[in-house]
N, C-alpha and C. Protein backbone atom coordinates (compact mmCIF):
# COMPACT_ATOMS: atom_id res chain seq x y z
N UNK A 1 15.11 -12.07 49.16
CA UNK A 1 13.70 -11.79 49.00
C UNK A 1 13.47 -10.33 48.64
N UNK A 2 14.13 -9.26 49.02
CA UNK A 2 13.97 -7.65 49.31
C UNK A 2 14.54 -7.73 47.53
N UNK A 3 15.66 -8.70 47.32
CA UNK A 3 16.31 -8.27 45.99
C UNK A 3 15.27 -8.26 44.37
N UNK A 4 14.42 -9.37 45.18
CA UNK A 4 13.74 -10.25 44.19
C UNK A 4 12.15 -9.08 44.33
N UNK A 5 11.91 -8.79 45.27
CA UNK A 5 10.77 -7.74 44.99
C UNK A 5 11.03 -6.42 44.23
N UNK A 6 12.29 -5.59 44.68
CA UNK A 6 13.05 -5.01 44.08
C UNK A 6 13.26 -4.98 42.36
N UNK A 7 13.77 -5.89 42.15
CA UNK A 7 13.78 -6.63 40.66
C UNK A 7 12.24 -6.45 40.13
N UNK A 8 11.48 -7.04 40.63
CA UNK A 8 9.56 -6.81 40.24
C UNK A 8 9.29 -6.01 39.96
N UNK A 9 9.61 -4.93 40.88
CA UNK A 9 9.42 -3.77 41.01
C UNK A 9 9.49 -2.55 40.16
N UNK A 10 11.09 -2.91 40.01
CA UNK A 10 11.82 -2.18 38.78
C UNK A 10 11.24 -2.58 37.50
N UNK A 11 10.76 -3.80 37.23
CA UNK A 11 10.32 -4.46 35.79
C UNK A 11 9.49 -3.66 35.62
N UNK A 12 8.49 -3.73 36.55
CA UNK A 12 7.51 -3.09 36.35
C UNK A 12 7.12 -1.91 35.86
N UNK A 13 7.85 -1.21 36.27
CA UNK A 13 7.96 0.64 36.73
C UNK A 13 8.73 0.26 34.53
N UNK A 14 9.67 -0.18 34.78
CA UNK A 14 10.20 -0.13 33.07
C UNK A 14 8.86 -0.30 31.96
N UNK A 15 8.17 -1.52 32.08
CA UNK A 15 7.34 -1.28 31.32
C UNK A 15 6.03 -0.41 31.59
N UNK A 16 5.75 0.10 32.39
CA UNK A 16 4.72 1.29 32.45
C UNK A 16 5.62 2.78 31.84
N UNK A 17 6.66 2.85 31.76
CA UNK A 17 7.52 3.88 31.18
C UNK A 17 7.74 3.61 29.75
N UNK A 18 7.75 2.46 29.00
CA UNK A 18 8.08 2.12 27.36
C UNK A 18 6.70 2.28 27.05
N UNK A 19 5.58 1.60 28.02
CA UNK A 19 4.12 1.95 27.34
C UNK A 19 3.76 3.02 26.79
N UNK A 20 4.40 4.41 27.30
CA UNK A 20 3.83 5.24 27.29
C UNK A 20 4.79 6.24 25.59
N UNK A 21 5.87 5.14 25.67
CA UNK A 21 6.76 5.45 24.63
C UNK A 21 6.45 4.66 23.27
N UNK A 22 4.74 4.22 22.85
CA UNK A 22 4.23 3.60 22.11
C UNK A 22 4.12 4.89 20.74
N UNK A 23 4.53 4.47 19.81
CA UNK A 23 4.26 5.73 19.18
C UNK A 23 2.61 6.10 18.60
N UNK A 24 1.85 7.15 18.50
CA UNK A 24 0.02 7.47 18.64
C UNK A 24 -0.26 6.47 17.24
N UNK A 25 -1.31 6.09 16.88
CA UNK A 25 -1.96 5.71 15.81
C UNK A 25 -2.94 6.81 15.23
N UNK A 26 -3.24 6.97 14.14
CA UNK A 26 -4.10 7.98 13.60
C UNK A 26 -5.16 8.81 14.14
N UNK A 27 -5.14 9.84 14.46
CA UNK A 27 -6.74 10.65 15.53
C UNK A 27 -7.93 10.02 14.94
N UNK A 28 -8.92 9.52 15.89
CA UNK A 28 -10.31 8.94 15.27
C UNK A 28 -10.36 10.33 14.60
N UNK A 29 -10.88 11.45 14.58
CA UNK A 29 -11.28 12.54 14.28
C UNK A 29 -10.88 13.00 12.58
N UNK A 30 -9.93 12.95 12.53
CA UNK A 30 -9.32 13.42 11.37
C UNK A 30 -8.64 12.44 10.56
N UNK A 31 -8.22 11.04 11.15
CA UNK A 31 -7.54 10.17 10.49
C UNK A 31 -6.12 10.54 10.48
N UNK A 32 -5.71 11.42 10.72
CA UNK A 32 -4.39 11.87 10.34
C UNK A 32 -3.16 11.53 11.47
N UNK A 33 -1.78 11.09 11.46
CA UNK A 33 -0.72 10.91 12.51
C UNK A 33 -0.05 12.31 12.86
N UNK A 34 -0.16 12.11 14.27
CA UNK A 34 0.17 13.42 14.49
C UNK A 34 1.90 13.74 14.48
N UNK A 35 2.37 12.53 14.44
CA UNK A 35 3.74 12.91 14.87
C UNK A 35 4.75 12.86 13.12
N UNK A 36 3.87 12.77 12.19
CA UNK A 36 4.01 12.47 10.60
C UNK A 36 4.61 14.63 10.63
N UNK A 37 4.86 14.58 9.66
CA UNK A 37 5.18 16.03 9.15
C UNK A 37 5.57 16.37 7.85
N UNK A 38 4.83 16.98 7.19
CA UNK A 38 4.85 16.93 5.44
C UNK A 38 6.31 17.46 5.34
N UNK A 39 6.08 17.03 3.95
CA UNK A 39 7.96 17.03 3.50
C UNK A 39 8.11 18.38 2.54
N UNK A 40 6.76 19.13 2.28
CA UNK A 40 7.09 20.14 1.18
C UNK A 40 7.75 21.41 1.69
N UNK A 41 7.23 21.78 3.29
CA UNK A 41 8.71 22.87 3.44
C UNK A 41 10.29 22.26 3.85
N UNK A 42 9.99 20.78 3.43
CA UNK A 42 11.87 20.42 3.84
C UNK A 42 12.13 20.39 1.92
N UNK A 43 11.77 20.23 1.80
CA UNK A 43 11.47 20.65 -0.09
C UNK A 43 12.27 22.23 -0.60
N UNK A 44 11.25 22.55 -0.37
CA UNK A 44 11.16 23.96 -0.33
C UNK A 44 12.39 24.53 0.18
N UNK A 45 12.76 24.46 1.27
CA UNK A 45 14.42 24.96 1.73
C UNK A 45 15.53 24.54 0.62
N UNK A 46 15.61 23.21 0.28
CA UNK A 46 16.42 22.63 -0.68
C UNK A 46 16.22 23.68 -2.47
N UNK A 47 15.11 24.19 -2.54
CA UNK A 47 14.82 24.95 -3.76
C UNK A 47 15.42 26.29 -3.70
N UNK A 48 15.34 26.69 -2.38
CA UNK A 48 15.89 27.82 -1.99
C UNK A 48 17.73 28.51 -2.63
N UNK A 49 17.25 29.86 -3.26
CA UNK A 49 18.64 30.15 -3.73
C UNK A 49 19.57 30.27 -2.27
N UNK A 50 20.81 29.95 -2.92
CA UNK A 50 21.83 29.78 -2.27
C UNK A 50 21.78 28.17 -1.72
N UNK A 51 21.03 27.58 -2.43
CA UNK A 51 21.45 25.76 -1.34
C UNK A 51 22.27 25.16 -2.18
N UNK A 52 23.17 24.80 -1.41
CA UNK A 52 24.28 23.91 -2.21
C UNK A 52 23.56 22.52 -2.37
N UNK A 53 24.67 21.70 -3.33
CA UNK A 53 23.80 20.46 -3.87
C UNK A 53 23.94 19.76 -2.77
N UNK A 54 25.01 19.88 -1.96
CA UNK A 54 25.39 19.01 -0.59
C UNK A 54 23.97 19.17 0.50
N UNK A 55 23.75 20.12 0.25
CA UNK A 55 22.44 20.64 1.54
C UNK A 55 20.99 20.15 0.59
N UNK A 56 21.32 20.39 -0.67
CA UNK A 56 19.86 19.85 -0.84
C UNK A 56 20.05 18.51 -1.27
N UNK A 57 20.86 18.00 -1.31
CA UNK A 57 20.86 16.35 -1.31
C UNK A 57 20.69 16.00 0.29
N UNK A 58 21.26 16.49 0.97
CA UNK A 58 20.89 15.92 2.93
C UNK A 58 19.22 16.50 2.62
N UNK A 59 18.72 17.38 2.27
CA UNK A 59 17.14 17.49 2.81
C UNK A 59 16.32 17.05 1.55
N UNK A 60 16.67 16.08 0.86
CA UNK A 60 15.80 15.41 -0.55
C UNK A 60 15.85 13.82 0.36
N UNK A 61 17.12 13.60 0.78
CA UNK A 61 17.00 12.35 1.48
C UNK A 61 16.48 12.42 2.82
N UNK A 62 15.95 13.82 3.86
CA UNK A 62 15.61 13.61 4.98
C UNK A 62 14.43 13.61 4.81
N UNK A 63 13.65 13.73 3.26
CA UNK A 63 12.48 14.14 2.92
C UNK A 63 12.14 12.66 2.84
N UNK A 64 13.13 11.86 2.01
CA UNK A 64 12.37 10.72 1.50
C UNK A 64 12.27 9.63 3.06
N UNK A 65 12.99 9.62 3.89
CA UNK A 65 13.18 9.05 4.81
C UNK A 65 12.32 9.46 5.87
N UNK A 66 11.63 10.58 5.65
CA UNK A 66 9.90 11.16 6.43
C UNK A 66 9.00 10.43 5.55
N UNK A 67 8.72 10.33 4.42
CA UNK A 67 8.44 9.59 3.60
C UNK A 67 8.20 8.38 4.05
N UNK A 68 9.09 7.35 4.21
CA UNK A 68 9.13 6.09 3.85
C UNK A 68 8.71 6.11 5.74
N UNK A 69 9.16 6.72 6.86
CA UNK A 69 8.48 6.26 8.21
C UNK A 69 7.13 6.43 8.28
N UNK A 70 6.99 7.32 7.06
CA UNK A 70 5.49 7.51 7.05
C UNK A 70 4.43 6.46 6.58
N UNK A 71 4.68 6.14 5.64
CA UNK A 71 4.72 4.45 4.74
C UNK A 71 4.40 3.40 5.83
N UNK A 72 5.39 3.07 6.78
CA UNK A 72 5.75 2.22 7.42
C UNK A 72 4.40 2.78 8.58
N UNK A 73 4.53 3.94 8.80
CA UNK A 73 3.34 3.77 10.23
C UNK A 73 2.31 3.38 9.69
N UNK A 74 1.87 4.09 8.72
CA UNK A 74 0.20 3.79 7.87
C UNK A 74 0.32 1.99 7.78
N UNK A 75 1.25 1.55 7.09
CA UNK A 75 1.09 -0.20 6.88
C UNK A 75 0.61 -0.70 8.22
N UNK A 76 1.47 -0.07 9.43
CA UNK A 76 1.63 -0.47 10.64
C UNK A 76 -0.30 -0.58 11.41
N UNK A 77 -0.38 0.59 11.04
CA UNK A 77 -2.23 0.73 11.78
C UNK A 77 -2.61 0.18 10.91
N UNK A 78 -2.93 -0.36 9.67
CA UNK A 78 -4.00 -0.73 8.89
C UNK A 78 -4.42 -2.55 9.32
């Protein structure tokens, strides 16, 4: 019985802890996601003299891949 309240217990406590790990939807205020982050200074570093093609190929693809989660949240709220 102690195991089985225990168990409840714990469920519980887990999902009041993932709730809170919901990721935000757009501010009424501004419309905008807060946890989004423009891609033009990860851009911008890659333009930068001295970047090898190796470094600006990793930040052209970390750009497009901010990009495309970005994509995916907007589909997600609409």
């Amino acid at each position: 019985m102690t195991a089985g309240i225990a168990g409840r217990m714990a469920g519980a406590a887990l999902v009041v802890a993932l709730a809170g790990c919901a990721a935000p939807g757009p501010t009424p205020a501004t419309g905008a996601y807060p946890r989004l982050v423009p891609v033009e200074p990860i851009l911008d570093r890659a333009a930068e003299p001295g970047a090898t093609a190796a470094e600006t190929e990793a930040l052209e693809s970390r750009a497009a891949a901010l990009r495309a989660r970005a994509a995916a949240l907007r589909a997600r709220d609409i």
